[in-house]
N, C-alpha and C. Protein backbone atom coordinates (compact mmCIF):
# COMPACT_ATOMS: atom_id res chain seq x y z
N UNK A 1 -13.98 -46.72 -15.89
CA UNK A 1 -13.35 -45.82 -14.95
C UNK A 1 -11.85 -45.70 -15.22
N UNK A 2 -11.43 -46.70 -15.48
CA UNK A 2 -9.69 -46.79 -16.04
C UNK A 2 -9.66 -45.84 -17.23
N UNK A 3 -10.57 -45.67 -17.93
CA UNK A 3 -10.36 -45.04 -19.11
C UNK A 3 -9.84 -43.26 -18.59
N UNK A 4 -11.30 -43.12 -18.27
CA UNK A 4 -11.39 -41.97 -17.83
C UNK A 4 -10.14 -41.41 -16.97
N UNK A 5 -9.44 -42.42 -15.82
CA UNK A 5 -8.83 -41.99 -15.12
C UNK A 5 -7.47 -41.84 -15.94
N UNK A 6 -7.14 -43.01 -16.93
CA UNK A 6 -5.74 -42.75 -17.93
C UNK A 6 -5.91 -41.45 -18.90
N UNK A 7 -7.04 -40.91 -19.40
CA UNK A 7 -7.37 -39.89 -19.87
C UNK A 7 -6.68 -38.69 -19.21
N UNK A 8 -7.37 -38.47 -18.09
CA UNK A 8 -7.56 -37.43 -17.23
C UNK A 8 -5.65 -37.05 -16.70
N UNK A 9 -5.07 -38.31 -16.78
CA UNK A 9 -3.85 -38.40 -16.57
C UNK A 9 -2.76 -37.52 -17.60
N UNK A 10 -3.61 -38.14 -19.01
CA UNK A 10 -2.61 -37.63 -19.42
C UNK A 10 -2.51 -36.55 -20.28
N UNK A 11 -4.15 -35.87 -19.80
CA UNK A 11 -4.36 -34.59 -20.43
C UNK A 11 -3.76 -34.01 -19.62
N UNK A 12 -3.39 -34.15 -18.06
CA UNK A 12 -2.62 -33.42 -17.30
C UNK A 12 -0.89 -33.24 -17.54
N UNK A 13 -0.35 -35.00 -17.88
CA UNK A 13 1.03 -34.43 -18.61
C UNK A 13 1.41 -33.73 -19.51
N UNK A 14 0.35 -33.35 -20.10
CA UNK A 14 0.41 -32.71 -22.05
C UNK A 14 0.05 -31.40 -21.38
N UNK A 15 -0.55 -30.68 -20.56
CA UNK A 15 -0.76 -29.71 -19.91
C UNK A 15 0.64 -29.03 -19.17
N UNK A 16 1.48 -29.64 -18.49
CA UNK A 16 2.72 -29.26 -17.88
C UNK A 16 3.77 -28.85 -18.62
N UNK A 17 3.78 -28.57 -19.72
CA UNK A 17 5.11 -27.77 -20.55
C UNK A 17 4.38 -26.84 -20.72
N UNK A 18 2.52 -26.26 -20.98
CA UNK A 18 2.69 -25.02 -20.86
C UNK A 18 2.42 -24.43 -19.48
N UNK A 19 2.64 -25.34 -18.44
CA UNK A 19 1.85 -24.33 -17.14
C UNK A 19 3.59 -23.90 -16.40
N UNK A 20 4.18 -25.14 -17.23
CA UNK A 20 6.09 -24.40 -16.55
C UNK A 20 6.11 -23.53 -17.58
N UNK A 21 6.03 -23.13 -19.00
CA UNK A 21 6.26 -21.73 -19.71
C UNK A 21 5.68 -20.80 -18.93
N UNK A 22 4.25 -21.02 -18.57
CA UNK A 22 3.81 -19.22 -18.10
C UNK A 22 4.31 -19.38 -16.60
N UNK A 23 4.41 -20.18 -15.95
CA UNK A 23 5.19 -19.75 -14.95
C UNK A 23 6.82 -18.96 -15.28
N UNK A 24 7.46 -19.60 -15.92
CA UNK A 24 8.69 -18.65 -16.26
C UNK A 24 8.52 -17.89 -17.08
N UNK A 25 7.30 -17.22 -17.74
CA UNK A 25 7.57 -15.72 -18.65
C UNK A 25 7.59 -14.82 -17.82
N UNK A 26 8.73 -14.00 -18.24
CA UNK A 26 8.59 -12.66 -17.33
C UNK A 26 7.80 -11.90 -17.54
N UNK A 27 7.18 -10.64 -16.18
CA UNK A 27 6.44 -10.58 -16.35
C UNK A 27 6.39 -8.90 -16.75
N UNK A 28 5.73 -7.86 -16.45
CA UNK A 28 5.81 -6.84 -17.62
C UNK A 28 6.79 -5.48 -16.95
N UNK A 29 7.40 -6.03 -15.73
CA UNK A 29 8.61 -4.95 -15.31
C UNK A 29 9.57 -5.99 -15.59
N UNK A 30 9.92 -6.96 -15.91
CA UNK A 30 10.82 -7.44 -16.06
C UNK A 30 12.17 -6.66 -17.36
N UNK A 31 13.32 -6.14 -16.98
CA UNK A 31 13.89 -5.00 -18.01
C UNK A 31 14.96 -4.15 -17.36
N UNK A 32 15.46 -3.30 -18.07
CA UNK A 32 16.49 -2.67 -17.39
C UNK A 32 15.67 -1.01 -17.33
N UNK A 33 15.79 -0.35 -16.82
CA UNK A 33 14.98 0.68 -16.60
C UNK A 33 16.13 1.80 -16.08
N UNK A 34 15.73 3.02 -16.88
CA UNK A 34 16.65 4.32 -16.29
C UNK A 34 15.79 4.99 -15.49
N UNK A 35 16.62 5.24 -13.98
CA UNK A 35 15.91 5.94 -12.62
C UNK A 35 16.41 6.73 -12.12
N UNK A 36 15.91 7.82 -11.41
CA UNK A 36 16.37 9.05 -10.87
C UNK A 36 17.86 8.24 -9.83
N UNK A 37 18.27 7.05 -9.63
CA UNK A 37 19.45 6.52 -8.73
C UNK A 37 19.83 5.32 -9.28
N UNK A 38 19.86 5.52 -11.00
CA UNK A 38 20.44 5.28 -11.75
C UNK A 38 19.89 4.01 -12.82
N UNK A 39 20.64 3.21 -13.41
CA UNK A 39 20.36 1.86 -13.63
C UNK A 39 19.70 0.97 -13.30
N UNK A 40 18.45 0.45 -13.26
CA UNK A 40 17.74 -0.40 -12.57
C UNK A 40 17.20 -1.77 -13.43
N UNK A 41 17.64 -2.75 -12.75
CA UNK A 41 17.51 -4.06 -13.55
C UNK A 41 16.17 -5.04 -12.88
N UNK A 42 15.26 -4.66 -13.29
CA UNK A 42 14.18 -5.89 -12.77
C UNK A 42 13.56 -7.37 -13.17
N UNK A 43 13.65 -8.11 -12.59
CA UNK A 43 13.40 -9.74 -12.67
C UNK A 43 11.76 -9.51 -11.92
N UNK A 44 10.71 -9.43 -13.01
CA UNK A 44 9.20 -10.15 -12.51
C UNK A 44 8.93 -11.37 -12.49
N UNK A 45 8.45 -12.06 -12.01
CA UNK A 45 7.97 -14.10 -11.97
C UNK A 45 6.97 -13.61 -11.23
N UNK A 46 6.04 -13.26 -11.81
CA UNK A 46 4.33 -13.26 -11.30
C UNK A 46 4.00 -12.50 -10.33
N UNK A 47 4.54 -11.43 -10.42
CA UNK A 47 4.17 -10.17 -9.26
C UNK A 47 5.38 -10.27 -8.71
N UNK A 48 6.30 -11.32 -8.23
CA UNK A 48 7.75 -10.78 -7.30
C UNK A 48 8.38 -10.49 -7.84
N UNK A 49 9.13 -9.99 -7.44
CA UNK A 49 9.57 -8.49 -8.10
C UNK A 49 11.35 -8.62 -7.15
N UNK A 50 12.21 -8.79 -8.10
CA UNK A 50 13.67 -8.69 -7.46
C UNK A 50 14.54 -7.78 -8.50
N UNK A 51 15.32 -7.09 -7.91
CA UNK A 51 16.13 -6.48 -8.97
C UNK A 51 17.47 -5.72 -8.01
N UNK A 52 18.83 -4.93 -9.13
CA UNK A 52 19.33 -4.47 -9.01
C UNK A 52 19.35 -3.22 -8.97
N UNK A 53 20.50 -2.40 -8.61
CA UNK A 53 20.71 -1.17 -9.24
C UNK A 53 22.09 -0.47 -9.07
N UNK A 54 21.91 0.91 -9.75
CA UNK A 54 23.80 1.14 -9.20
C UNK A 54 24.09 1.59 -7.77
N UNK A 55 23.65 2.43 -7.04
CA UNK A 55 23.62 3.04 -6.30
C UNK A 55 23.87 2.12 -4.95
N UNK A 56 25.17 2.16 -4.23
CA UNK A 56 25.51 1.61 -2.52
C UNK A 56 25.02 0.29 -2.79
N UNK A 57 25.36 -0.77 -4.14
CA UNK A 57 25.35 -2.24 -4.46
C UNK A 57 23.28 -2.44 -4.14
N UNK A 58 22.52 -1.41 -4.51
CA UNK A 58 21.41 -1.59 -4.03
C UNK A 58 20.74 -2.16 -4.39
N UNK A 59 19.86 -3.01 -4.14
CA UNK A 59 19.07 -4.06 -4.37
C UNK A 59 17.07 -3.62 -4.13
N UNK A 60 16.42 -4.84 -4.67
CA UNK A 60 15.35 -3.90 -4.83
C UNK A 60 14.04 -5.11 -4.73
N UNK A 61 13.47 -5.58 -3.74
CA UNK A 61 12.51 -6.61 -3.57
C UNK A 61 10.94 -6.44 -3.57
N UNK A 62 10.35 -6.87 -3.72
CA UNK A 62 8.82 -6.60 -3.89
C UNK A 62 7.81 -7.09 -4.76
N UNK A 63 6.17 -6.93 -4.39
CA UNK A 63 5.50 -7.56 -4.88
C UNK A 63 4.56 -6.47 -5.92
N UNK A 64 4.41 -6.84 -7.51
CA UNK A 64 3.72 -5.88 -8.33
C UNK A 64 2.23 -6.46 -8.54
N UNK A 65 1.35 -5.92 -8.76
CA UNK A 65 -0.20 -5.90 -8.54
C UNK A 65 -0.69 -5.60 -10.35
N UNK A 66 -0.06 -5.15 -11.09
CA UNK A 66 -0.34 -4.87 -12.84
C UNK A 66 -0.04 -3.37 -12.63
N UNK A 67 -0.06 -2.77 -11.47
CA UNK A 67 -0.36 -1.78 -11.13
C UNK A 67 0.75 -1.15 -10.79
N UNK A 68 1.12 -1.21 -9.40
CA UNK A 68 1.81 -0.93 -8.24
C UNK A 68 3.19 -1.97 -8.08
N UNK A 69 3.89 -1.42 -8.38
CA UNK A 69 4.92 -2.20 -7.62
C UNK A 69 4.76 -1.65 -6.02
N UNK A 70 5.13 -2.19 -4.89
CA UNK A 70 5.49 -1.95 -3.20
C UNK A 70 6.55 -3.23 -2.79
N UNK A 71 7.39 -2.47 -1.92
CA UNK A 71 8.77 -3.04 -1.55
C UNK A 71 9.00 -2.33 -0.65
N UNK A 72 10.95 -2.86 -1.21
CA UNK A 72 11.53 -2.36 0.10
C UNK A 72 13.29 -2.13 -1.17
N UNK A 73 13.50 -1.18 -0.92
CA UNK A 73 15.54 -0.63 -1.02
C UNK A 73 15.69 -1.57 -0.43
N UNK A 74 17.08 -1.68 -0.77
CA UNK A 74 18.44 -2.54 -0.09
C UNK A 74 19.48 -1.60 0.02
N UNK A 75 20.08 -1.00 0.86
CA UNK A 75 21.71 -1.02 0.21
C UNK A 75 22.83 -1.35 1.02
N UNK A 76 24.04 -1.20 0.61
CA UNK A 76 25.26 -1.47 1.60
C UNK A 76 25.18 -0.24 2.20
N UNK A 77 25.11 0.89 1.79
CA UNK A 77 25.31 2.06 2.90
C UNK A 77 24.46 2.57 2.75
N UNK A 78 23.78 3.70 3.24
CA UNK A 78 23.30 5.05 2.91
C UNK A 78 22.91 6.40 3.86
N UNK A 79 22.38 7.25 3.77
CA UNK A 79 22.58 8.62 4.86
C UNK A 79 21.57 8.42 5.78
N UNK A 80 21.11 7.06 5.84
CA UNK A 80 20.17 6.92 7.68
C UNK A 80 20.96 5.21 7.63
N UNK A 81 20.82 5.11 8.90
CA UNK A 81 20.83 3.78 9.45
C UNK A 81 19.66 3.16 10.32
N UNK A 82 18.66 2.66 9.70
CA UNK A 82 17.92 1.97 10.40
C UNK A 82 17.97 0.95 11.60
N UNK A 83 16.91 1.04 12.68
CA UNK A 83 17.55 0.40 14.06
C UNK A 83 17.23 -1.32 13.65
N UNK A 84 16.82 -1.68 12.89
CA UNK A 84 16.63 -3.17 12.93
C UNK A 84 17.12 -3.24 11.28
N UNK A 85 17.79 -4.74 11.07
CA UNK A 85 18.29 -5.23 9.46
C UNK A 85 17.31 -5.23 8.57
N UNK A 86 17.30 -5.74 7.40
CA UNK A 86 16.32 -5.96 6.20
C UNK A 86 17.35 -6.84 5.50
N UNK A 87 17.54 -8.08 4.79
CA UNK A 87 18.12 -8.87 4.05
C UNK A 87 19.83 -8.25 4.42
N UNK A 88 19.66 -8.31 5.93
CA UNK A 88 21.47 -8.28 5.78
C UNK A 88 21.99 -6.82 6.11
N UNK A 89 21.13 -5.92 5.82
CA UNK A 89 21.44 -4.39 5.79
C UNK A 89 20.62 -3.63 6.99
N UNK A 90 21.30 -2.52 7.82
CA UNK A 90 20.41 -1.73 7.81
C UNK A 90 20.52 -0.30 7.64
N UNK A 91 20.46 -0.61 5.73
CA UNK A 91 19.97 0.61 5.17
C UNK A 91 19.58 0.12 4.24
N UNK A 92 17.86 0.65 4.85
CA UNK A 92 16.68 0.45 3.67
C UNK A 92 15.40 0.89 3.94
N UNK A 93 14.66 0.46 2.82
CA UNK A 93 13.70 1.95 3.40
C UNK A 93 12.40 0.97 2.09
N UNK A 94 11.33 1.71 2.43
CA UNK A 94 10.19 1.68 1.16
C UNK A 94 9.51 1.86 -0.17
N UNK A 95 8.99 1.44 -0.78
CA UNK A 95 9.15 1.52 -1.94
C UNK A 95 7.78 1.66 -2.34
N UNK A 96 7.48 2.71 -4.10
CA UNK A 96 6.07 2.70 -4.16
C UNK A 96 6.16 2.88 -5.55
N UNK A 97 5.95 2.31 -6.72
CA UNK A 97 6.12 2.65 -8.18
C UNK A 97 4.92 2.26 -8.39
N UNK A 98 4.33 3.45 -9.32
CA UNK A 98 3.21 3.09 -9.98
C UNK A 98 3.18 3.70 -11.56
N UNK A 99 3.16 2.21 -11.96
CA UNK A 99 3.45 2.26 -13.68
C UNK A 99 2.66 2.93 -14.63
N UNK A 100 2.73 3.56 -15.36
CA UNK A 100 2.33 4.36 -16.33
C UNK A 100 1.24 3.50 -17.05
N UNK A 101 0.12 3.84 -17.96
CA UNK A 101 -0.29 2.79 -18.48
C UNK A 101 -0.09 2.03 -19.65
N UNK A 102 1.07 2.60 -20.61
CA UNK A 102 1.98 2.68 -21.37
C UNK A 102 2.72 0.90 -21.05
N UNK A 103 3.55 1.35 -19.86
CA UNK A 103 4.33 0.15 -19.25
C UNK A 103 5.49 0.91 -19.36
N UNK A 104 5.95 2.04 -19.70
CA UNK A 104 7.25 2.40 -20.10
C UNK A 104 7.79 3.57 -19.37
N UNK A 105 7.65 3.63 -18.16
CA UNK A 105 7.75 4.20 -17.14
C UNK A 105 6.98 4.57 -15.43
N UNK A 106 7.21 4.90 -14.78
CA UNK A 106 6.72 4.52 -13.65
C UNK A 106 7.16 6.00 -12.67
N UNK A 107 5.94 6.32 -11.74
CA UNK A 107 6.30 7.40 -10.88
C UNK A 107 6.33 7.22 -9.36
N UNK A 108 7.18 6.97 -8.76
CA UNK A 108 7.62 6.42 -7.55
C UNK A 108 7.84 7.51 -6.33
N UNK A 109 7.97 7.03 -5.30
CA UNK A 109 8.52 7.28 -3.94
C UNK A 109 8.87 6.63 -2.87
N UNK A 110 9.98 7.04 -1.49
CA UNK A 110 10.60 6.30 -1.09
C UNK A 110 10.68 6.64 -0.02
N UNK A 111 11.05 5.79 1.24
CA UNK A 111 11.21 6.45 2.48
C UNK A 111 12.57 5.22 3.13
N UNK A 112 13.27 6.29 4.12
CA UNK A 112 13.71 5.18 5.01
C UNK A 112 13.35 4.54 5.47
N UNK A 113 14.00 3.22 6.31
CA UNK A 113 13.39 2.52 7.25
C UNK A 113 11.84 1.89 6.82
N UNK A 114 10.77 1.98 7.93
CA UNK A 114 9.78 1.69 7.64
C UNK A 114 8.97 2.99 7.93
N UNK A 115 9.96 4.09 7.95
CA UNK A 115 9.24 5.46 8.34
C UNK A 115 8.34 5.62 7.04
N UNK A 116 7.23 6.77 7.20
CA UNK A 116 6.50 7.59 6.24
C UNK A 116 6.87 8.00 4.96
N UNK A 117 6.42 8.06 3.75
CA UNK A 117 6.93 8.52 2.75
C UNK A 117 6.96 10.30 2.86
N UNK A 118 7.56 11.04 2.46
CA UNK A 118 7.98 11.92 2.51
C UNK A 118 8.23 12.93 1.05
N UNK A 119 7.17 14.03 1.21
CA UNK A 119 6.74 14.56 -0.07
C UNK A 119 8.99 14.98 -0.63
N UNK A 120 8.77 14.84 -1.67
CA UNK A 120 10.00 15.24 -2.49
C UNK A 120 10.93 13.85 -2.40
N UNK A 121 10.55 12.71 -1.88
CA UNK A 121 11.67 11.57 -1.98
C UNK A 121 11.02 10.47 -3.14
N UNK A 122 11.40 11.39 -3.96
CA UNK A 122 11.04 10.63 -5.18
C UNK A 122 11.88 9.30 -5.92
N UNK A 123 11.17 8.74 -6.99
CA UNK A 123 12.20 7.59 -7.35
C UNK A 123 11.22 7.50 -8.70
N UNK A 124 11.66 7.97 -9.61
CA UNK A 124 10.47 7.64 -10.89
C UNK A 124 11.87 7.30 -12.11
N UNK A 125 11.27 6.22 -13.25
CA UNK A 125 12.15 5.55 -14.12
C UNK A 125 11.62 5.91 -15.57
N UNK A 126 11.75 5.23 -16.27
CA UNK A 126 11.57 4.99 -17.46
C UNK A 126 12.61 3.91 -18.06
N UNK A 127 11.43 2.94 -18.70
CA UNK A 127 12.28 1.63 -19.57
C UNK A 127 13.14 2.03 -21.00
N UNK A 128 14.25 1.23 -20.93
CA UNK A 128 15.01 1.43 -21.56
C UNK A 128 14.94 0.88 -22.54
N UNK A 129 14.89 1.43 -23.91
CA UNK A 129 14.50 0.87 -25.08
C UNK A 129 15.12 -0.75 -25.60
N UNK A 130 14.41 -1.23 -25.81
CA UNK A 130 14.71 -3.19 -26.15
C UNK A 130 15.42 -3.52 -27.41
């Protein structure tokens, strides 16, 4: 039983340098991406989804599916003010990208607040060559 159990041990330590690699590979939005509101910098780690952009210091949170990115905007300002905050702000609104099957671009839309999306409030990108 000792055997087995020192075995079992230490097929598990020899196992942990690659289960911390695929936890830190990024994942396939991870990149800088050109968007209808400009510059967009995304950090994937296994579907969460954080990033930058240029536009009112805006920021960009959410969870991707292989599929779908869904979120939420950030910004310091913008032309609604929502009645409750989101990370500090309230101006922000929803998020909907759905990636090409390529990977090298994505066709999006957006709404304030937690209101409705709204035909013509678009947000679509394309990755920026590596």
């Amino acid at each position: 039983m000792t055997f087995a159990r020192n075995t079992l041990a230490a097929l598990a330590l020899l196992s942990l340098p690659a289960l911390a690699a695929a936890a830190q590979t990024p994942g396939p939005l991870t990149g800088t991406w050109t968007s209808d509101f400009g510059t967009l910098t995304l950090l994937d780690r296994q579907g969460e989804i954080t990033g930058s952009y240029d536009t009112d210091d805006g920021r960009i949170t959410g969870t991707f599916d292989g599929k779908v990115l869904q979120g939420y905007w950030i910004e310091s300002r913008s032309d609604y003010t929502c009645d409750t905050p989101r990370m500090g702000s309230q101006h922000w609104g929803r998020i909907r990208f759905e990636l090409n099957s390529a990977g090298t671009g994505w066709t999006g839309i957006w709404s304030y607040c937690d209101y409705e999306y709204l035909e013509g409030n678009v947000w679509n990108g394309r990755r920026e060559a590596r």
